[in-house]
PDB file of N, CA and C in Angstrom:
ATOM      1  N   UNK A   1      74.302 -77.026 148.967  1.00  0.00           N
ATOM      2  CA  UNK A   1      74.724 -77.261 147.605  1.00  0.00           C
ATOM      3  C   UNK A   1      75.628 -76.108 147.174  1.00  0.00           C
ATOM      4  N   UNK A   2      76.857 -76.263 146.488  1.00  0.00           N
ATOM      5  CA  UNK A   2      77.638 -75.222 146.417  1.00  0.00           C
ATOM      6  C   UNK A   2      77.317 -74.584 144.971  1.00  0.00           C
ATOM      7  N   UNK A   3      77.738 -73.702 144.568  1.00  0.00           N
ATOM      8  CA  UNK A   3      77.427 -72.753 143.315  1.00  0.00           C
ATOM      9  C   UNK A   3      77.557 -73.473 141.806  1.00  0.00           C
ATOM     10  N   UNK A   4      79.241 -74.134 142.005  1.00  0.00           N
ATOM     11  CA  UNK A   4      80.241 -74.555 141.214  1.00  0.00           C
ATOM     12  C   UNK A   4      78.876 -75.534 140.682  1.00  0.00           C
ATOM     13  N   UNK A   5      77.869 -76.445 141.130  1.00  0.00           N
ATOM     14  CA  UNK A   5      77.273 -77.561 140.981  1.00  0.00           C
ATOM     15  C   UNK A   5      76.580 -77.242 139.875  1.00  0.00           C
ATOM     16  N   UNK A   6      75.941 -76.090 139.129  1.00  0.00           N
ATOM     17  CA  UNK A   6      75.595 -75.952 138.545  1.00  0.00           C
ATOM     18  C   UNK A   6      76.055 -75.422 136.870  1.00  0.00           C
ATOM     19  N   UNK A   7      77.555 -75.396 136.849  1.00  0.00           N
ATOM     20  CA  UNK A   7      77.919 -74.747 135.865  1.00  0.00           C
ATOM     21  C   UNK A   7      78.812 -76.271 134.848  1.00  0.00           C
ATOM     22  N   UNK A   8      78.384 -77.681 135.582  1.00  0.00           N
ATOM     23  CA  UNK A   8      79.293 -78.720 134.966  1.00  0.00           C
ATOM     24  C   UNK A   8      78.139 -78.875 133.932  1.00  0.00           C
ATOM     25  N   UNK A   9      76.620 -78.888 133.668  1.00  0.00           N
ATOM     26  CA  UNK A   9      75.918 -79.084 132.697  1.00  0.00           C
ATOM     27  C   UNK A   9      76.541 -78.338 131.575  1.00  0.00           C
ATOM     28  N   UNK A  10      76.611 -76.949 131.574  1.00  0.00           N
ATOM     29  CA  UNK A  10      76.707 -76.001 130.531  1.00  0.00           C
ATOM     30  C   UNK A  10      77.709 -76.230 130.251  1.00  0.00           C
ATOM     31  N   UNK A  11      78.889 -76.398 130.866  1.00  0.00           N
ATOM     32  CA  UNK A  11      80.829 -76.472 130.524  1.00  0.00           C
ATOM     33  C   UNK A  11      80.234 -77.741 129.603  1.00  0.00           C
ATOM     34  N   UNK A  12      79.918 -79.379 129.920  1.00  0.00           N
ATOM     35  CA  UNK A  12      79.353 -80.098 129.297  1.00  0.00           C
ATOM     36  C   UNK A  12      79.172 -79.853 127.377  1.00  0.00           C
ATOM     37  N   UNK A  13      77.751 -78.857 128.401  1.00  0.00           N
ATOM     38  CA  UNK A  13      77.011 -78.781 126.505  1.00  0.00           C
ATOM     39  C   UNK A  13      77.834 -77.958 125.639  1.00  0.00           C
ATOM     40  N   UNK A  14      78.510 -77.103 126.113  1.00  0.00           N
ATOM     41  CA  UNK A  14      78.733 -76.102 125.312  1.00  0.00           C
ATOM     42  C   UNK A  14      80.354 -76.621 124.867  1.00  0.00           C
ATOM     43  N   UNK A  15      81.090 -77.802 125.172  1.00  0.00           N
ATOM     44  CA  UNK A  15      82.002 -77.955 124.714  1.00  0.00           C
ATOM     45  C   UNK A  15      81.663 -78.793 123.915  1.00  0.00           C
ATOM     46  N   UNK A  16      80.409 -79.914 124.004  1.00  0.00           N
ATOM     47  CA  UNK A  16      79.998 -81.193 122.636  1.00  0.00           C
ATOM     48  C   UNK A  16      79.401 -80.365 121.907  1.00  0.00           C
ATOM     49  N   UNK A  17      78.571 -79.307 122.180  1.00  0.00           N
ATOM     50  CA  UNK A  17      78.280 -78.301 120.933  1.00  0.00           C
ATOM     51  C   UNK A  17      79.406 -77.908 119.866  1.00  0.00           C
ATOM     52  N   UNK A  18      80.323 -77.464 120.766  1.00  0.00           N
ATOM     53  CA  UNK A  18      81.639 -76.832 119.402  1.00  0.00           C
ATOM     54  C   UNK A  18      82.409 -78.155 119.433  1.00  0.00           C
ATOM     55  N   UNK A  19      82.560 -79.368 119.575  1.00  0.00           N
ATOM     56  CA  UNK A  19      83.242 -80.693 119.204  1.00  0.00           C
ATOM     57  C   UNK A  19      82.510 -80.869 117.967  1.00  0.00           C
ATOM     58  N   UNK A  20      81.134 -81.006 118.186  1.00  0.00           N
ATOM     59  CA  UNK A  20      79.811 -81.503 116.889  1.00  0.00           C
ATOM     60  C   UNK A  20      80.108 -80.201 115.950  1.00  0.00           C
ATOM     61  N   UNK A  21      80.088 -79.292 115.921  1.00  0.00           N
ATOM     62  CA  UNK A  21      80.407 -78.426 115.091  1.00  0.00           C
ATOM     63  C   UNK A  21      81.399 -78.342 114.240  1.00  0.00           C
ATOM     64  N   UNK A  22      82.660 -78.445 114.940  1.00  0.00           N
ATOM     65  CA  UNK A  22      83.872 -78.645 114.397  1.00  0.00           C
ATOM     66  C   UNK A  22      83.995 -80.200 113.070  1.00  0.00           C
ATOM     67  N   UNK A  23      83.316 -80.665 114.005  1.00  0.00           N
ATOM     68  CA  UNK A  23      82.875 -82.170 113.128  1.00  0.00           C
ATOM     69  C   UNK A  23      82.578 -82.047 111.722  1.00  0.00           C
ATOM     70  N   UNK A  24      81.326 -81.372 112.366  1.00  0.00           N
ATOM     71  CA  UNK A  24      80.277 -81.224 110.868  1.00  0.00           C
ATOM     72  C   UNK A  24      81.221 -80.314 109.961  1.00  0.00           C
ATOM     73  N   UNK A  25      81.751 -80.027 110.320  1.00  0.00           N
ATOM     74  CA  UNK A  25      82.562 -78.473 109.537  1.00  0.00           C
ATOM     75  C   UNK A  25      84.274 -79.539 108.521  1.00  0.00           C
ATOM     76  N   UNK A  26      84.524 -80.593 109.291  1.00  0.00           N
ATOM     77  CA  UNK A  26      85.540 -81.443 108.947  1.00  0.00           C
ATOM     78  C   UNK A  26      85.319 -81.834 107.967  1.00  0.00           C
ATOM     79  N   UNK A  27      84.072 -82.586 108.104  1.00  0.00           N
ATOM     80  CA  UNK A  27      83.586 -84.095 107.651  1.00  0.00           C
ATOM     81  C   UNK A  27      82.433 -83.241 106.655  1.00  0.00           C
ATOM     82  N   UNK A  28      82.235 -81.697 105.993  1.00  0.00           N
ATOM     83  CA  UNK A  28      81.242 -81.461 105.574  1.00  0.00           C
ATOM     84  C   UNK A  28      79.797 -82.009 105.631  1.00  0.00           C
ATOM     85  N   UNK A  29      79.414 -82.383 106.870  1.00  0.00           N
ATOM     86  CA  UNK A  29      77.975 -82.508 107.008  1.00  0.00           C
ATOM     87  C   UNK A  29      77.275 -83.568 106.417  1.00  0.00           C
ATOM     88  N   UNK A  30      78.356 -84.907 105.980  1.00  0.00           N
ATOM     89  CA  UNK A  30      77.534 -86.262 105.263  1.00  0.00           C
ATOM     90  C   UNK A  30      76.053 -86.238 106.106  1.00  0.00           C
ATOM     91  N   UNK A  31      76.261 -87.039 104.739  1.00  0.00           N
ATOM     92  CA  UNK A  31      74.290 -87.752 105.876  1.00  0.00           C
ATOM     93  C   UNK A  31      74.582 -88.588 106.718  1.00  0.00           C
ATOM     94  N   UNK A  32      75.674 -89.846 106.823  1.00  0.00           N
ATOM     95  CA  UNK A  32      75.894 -90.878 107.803  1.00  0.00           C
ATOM     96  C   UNK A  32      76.164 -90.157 108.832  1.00  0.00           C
ATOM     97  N   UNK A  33      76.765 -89.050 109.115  1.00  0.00           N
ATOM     98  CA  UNK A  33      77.371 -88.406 110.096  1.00  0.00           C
ATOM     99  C   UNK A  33      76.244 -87.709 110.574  1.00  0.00           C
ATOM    100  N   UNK A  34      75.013 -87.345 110.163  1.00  0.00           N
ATOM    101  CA  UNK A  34      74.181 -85.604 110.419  1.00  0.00           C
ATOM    102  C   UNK A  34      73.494 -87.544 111.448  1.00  0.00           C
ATOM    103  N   UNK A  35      73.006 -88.075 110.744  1.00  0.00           N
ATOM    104  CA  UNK A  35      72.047 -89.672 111.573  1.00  0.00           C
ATOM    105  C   UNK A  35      72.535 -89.778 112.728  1.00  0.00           C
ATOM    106  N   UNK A  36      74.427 -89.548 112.933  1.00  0.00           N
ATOM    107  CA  UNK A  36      75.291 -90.425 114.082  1.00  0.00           C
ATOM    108  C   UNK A  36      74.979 -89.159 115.156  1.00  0.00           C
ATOM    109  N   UNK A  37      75.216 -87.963 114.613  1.00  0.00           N
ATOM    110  CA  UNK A  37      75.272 -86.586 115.527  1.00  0.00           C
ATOM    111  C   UNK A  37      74.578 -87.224 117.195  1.00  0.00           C
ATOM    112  N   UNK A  38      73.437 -87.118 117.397  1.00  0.00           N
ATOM    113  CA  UNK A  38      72.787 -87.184 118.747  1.00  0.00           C
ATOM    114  C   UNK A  38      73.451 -88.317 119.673  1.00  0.00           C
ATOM    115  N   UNK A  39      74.198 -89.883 119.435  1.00  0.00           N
ATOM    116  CA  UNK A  39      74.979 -90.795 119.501  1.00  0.00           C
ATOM    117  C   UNK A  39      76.063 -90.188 119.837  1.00  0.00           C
ATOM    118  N   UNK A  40      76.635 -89.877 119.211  1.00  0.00           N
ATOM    119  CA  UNK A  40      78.277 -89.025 119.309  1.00  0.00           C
ATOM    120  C   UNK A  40      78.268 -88.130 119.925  1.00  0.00           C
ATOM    121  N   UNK A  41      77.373 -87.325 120.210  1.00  0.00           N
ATOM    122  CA  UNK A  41      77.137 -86.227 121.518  1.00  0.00           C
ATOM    123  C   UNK A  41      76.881 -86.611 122.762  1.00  0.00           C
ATOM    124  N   UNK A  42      75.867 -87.741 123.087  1.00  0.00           N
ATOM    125  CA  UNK A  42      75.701 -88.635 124.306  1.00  0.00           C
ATOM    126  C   UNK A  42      76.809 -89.263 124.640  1.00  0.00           C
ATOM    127  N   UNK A  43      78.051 -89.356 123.795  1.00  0.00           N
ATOM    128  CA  UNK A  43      79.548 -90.388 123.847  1.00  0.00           C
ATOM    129  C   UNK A  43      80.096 -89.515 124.595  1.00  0.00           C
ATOM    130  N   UNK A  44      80.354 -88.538 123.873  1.00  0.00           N
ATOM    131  CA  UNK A  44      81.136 -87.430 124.060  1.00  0.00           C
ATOM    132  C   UNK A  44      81.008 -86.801 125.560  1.00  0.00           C
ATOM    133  N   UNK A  45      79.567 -86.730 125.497  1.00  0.00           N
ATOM    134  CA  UNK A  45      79.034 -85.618 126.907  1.00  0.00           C
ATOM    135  C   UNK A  45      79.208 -87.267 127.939  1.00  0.00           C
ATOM    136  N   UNK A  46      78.974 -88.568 127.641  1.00  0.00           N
ATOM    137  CA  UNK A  46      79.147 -88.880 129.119  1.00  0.00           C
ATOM    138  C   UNK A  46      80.975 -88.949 129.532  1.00  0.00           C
ATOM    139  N   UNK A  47      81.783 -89.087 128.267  1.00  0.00           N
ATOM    140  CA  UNK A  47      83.116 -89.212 128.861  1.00  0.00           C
ATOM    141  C   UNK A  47      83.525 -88.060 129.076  1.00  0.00           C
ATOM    142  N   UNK A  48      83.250 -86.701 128.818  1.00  0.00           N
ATOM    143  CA  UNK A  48      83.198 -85.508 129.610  1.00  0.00           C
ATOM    144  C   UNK A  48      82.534 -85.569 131.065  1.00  0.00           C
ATOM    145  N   UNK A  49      81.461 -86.458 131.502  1.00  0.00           N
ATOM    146  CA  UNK A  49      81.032 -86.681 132.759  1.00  0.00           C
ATOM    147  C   UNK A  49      82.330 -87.193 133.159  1.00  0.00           C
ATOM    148  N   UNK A  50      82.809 -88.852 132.711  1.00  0.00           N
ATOM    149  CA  UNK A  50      83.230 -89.116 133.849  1.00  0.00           C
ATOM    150  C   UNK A  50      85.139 -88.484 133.578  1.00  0.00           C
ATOM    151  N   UNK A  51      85.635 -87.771 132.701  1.00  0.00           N
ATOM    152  CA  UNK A  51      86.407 -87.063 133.363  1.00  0.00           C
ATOM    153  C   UNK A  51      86.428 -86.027 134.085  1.00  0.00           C
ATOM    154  N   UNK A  52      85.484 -85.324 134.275  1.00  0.00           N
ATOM    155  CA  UNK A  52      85.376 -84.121 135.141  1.00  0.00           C
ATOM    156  C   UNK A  52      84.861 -84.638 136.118  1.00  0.00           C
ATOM    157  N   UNK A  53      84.125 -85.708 136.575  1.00  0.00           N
ATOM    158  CA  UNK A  53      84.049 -86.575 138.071  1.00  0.00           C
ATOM    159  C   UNK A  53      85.307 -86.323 138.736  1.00  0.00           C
ATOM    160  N   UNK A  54      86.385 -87.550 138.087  1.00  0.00           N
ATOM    161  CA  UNK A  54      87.509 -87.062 138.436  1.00  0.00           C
ATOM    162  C   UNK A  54      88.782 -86.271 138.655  1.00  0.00           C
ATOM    163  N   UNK A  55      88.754 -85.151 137.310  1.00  0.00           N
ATOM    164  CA  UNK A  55      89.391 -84.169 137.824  1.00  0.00           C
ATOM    165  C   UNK A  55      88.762 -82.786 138.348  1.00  0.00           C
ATOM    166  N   UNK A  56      87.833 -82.954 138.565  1.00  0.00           N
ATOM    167  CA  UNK A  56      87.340 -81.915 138.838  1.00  0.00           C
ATOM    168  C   UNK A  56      86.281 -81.783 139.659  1.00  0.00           C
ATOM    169  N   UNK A  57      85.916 -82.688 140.614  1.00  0.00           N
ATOM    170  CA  UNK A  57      85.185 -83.143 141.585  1.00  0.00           C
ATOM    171  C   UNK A  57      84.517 -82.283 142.418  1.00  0.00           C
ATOM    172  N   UNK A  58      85.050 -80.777 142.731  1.00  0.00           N
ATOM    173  CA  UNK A  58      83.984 -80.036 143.327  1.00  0.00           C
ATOM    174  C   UNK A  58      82.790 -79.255 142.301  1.00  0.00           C
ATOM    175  N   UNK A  59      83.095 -79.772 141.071  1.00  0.00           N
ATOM    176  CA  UNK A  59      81.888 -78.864 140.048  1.00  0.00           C
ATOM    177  C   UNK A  59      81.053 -79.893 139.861  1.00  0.00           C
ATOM    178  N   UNK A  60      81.122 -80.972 139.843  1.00  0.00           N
ATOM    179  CA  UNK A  60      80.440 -82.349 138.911  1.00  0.00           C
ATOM    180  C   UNK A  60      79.568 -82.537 140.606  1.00  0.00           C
ATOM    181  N   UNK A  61      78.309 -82.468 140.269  1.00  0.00           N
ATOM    182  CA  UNK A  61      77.568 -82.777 141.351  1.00  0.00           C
ATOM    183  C   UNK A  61      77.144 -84.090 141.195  1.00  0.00           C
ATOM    184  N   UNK A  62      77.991 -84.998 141.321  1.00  0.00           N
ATOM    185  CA  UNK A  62      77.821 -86.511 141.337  1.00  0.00           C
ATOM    186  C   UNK A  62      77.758 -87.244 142.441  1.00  0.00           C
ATOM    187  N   UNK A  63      77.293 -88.612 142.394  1.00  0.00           N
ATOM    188  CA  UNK A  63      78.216 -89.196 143.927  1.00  0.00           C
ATOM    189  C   UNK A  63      78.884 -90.448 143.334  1.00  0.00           C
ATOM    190  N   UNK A  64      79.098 -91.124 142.310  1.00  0.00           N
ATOM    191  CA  UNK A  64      79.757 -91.689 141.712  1.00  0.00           C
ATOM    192  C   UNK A  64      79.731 -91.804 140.286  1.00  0.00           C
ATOM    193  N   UNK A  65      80.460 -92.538 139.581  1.00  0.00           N
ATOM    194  CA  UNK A  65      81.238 -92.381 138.123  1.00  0.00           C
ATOM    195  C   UNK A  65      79.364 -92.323 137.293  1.00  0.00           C
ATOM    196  N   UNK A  66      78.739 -93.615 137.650  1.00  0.00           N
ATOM    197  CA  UNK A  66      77.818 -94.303 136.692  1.00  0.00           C
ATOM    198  C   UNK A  66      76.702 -92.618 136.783  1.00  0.00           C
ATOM    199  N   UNK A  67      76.744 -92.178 138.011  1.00  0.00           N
ATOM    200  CA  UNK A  67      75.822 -90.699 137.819  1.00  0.00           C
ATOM    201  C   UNK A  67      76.698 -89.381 136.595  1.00  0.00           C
ATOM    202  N   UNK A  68      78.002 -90.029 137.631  1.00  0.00           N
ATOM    203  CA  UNK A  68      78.535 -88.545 136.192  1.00  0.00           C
ATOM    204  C   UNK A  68      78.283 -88.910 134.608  1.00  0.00           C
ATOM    205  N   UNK A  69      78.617 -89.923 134.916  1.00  0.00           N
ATOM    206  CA  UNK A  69      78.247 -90.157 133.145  1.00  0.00           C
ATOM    207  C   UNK A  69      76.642 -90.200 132.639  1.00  0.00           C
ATOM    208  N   UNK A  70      75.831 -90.260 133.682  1.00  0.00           N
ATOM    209  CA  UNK A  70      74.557 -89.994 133.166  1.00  0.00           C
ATOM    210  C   UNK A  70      74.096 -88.656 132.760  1.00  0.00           C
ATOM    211  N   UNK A  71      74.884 -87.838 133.853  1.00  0.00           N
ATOM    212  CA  UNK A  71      74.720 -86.235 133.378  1.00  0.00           C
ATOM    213  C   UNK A  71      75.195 -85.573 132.567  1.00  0.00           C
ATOM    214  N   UNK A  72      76.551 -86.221 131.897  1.00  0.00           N
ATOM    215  CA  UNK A  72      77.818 -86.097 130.661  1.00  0.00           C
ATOM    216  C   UNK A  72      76.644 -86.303 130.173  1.00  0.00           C
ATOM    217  N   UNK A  73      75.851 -87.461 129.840  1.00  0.00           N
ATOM    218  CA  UNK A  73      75.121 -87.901 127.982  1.00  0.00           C
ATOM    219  C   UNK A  73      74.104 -87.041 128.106  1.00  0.00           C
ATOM    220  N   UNK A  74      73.388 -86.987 129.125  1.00  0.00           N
ATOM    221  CA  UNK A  74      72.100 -86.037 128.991  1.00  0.00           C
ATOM    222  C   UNK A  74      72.240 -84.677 128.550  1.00  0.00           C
ATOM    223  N   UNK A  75      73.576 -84.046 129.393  1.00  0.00           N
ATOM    224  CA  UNK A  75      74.318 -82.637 128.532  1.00  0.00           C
ATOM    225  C   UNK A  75      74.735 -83.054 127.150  1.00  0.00           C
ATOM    226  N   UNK A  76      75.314 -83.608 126.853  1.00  0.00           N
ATOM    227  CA  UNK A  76      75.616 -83.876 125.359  1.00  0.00           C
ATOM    228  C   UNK A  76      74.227 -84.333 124.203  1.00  0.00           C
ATOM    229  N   UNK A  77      73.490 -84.946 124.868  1.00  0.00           N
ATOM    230  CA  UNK A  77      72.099 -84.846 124.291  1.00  0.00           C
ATOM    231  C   UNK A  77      71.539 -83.117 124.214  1.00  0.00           C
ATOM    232  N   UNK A  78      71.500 -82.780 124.831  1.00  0.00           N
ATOM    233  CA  UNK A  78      71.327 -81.683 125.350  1.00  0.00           C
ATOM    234  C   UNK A  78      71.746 -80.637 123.951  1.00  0.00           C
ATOM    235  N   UNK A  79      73.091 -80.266 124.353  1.00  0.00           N
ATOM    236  CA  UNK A  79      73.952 -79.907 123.054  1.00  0.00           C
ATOM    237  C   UNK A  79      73.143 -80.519 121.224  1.00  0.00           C
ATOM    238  N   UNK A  80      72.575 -81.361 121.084  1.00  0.00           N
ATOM    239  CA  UNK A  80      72.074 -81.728 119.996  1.00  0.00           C
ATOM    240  C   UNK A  80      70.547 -80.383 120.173  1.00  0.00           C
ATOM    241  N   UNK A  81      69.767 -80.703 121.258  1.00  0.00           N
ATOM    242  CA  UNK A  81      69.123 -79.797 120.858  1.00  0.00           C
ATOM    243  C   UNK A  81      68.815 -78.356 121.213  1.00  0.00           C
ATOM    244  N   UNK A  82      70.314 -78.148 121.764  1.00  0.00           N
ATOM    245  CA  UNK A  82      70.580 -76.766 121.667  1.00  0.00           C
ATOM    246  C   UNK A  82      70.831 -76.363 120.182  1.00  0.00           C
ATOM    247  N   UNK A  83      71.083 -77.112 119.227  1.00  0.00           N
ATOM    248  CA  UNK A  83      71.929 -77.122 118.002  1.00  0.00           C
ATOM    249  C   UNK A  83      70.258 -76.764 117.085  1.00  0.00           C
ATOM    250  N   UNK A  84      69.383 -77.797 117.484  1.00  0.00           N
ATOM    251  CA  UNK A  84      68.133 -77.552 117.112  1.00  0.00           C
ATOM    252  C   UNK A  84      67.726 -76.473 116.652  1.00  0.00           C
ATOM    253  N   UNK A  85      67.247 -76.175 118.123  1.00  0.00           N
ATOM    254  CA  UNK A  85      66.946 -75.003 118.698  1.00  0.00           C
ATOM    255  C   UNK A  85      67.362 -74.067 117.565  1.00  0.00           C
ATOM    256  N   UNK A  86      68.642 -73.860 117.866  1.00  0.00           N
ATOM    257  CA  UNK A  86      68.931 -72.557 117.188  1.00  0.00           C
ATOM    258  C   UNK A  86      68.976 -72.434 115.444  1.00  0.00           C
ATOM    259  N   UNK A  87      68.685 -74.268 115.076  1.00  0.00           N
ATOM    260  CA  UNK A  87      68.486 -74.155 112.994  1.00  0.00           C
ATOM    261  C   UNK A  87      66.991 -73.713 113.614  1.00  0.00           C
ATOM    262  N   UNK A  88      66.103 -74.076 113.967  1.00  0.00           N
ATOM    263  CA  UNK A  88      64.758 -73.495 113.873  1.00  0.00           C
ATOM    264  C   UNK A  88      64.338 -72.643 113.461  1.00  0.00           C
ATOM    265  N   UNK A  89      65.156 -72.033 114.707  1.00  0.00           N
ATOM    266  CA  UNK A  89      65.075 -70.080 115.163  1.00  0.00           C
ATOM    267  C   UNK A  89      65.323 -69.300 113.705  1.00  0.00           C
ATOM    268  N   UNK A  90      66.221 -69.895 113.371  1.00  0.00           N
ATOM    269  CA  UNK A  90      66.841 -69.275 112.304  1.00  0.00           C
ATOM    270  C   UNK A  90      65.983 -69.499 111.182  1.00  0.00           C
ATOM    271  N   UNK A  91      65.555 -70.374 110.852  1.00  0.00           N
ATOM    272  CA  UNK A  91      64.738 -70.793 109.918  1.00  0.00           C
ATOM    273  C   UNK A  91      63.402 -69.719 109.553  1.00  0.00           C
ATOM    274  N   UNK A  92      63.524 -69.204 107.880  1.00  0.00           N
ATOM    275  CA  UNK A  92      62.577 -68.707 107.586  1.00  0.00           C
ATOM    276  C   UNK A  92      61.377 -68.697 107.046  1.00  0.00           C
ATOM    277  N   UNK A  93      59.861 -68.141 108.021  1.00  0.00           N
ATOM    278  CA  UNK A  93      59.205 -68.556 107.489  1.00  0.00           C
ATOM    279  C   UNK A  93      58.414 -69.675 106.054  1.00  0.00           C
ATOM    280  N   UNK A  94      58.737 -69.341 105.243  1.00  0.00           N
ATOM    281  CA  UNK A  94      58.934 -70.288 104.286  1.00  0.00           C
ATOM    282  C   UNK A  94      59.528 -71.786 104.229  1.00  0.00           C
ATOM    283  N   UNK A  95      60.502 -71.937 105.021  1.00  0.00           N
ATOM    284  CA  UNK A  95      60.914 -72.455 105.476  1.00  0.00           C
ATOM    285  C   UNK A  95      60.459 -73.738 106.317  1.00  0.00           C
ATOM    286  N   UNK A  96      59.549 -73.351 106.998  1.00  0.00           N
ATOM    287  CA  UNK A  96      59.186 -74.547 108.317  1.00  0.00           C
ATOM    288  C   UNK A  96      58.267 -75.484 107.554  1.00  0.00           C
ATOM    289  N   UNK A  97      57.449 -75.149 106.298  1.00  0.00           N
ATOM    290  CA  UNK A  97      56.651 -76.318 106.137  1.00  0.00           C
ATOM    291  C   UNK A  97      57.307 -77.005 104.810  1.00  0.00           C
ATOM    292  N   UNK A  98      58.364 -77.120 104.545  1.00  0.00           N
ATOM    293  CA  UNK A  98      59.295 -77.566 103.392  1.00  0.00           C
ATOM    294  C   UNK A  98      59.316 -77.086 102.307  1.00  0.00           C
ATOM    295  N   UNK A  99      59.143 -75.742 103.235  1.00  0.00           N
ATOM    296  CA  UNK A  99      58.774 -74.860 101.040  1.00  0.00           C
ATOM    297  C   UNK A  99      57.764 -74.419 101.419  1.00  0.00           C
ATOM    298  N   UNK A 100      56.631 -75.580 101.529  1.00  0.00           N
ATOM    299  CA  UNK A 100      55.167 -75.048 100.834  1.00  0.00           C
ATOM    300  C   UNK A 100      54.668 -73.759 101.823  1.00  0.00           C
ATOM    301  N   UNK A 101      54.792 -72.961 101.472  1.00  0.00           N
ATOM    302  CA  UNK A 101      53.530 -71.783 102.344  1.00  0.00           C
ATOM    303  C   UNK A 101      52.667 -71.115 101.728  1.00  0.00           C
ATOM    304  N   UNK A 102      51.532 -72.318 101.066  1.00  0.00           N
ATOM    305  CA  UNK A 102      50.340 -71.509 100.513  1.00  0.00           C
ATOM    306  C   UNK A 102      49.345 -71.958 101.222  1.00  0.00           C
ATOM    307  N   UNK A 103      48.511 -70.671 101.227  1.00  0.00           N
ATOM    308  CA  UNK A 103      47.234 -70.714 102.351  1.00  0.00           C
ATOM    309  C   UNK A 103      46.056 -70.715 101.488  1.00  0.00           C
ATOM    310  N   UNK A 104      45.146 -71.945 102.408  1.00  0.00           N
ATOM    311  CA  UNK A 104      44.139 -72.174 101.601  1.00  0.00           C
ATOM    312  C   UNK A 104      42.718 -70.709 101.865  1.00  0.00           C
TER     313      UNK A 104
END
Protein backbone atom coordinates (compact mmCIF):
# COMPACT_ATOMS: atom_id res chain seq x y z
CA UNK A 1 0.00 0.00 0.00
CA UNK A 2 1.68 3.23 -0.91
CA UNK A 3 1.81 6.36 1.53
CA UNK A 4 -0.07 8.82 -0.92
CA UNK A 5 -3.32 6.28 0.02
CA UNK A 6 -3.87 7.79 2.98
CA UNK A 7 -3.84 11.52 2.62
CA UNK A 8 -7.11 11.50 -0.17
CA UNK A 9 -9.54 11.24 3.10
CA UNK A 10 -8.15 14.43 4.74
CA UNK A 11 -7.46 16.51 1.22
CA UNK A 12 -11.38 15.31 0.98
CA UNK A 13 -12.52 16.62 4.45
CA UNK A 14 -10.65 19.44 4.81
CA UNK A 15 -11.60 20.99 1.47
CA UNK A 16 -15.83 20.29 2.14
CA UNK A 17 -14.97 21.69 5.53
CA UNK A 18 -13.82 25.21 4.10
CA UNK A 19 -16.54 24.83 0.95
CA UNK A 20 -19.37 24.41 4.05
CA UNK A 21 -17.82 27.21 5.72
CA UNK A 22 -17.49 29.55 3.07
CA UNK A 23 -21.23 28.67 2.52
CA UNK A 24 -22.43 29.31 5.82
CA UNK A 25 -20.44 32.56 5.83
CA UNK A 26 -22.33 33.55 2.16
CA UNK A 27 -25.65 32.49 2.82
CA UNK A 28 -25.36 33.75 6.70
CA UNK A 29 -26.21 30.50 8.31
CA UNK A 30 -30.25 30.21 7.36
CA UNK A 31 -31.91 27.43 8.99
CA UNK A 32 -32.86 25.71 5.50
CA UNK A 33 -29.25 25.69 4.80
CA UNK A 34 -27.69 24.73 8.64
CA UNK A 35 -30.77 21.21 7.92
CA UNK A 36 -29.11 20.81 4.12
CA UNK A 37 -25.29 21.11 5.58
CA UNK A 38 -24.58 17.11 6.19
CA UNK A 39 -26.42 16.41 2.37
CA UNK A 40 -24.29 19.00 0.69
CA UNK A 41 -21.15 17.73 2.27
CA UNK A 42 -21.83 13.97 1.28
CA UNK A 43 -22.47 15.77 -2.52
CA UNK A 44 -19.62 17.55 -2.37
CA UNK A 45 -17.14 14.92 -0.73
CA UNK A 46 -18.42 12.12 -3.20
CA UNK A 47 -17.80 14.36 -6.45
CA UNK A 48 -14.45 15.19 -4.90
CA UNK A 49 -14.15 11.20 -4.81
CA UNK A 50 -14.88 10.69 -8.15
CA UNK A 51 -12.73 13.54 -9.50
CA UNK A 52 -9.68 12.71 -7.79
CA UNK A 53 -10.29 8.88 -8.94
CA UNK A 54 -9.58 10.31 -12.07
CA UNK A 55 -7.17 12.85 -11.91
CA UNK A 56 -5.36 11.79 -9.48
CA UNK A 57 -5.32 8.10 -9.29
CA UNK A 58 -2.21 7.26 -7.36
CA UNK A 59 -3.68 9.02 -4.00
CA UNK A 60 -7.43 7.82 -4.22
CA UNK A 61 -7.13 4.26 -2.95
CA UNK A 62 -10.00 3.04 -5.02
CA UNK A 63 -10.54 0.32 -7.55
CA UNK A 64 -13.35 1.92 -9.29
CA UNK A 65 -15.54 5.19 -9.63
CA UNK A 66 -18.73 3.70 -7.38
CA UNK A 67 -15.78 3.08 -4.36
CA UNK A 68 -14.31 6.57 -4.90
CA UNK A 69 -17.37 8.13 -4.46
CA UNK A 70 -18.18 6.16 -1.44
CA UNK A 71 -15.07 7.46 0.24
CA UNK A 72 -15.70 11.25 -1.26
CA UNK A 73 -19.33 11.14 0.88
CA UNK A 74 -18.07 9.42 3.90
CA UNK A 75 -15.09 12.21 3.98
CA UNK A 76 -17.52 14.86 3.38
CA UNK A 77 -19.79 13.40 6.06
CA UNK A 78 -16.91 13.33 7.91
CA UNK A 79 -16.14 17.15 7.47
CA UNK A 80 -19.78 17.77 9.08
CA UNK A 81 -18.54 16.21 12.11
CA UNK A 82 -15.33 17.50 12.20
CA UNK A 83 -17.33 20.87 12.17
CA UNK A 84 -19.15 19.32 15.28
CA UNK A 85 -16.56 18.41 16.98
CA UNK A 86 -14.98 21.52 17.12
CA UNK A 87 -18.72 23.86 18.07
CA UNK A 88 -18.66 21.41 21.09
CA UNK A 89 -15.17 21.85 22.12
CA UNK A 90 -15.70 25.27 22.07
CA UNK A 91 -18.78 25.37 23.78
CA UNK A 92 -19.02 26.71 27.33
CA UNK A 93 -19.82 25.01 30.13
CA UNK A 94 -23.06 26.64 30.54
CA UNK A 95 -23.58 26.03 27.48
CA UNK A 96 -24.06 22.18 26.86
CA UNK A 97 -27.33 21.80 28.72
CA UNK A 98 -29.18 24.86 26.90
CA UNK A 99 -28.52 27.34 29.46
CA UNK A 100 -29.71 25.46 32.31
CA UNK A 101 -26.72 24.62 34.75
CA UNK A 102 -28.36 24.36 38.05
CA UNK A 103 -27.49 21.57 40.31
CA UNK A 104 -29.86 19.92 42.30
Amino acid sequence: MNTLDFVTVPIILAVVYLAIGLLKKETGSSERLLRRLPLIAAVLGAVLGAILFYAAPDIMPASNTFVAVLIGGASGLAATGTNQLFKQMSKKDGENNGGDDKTN
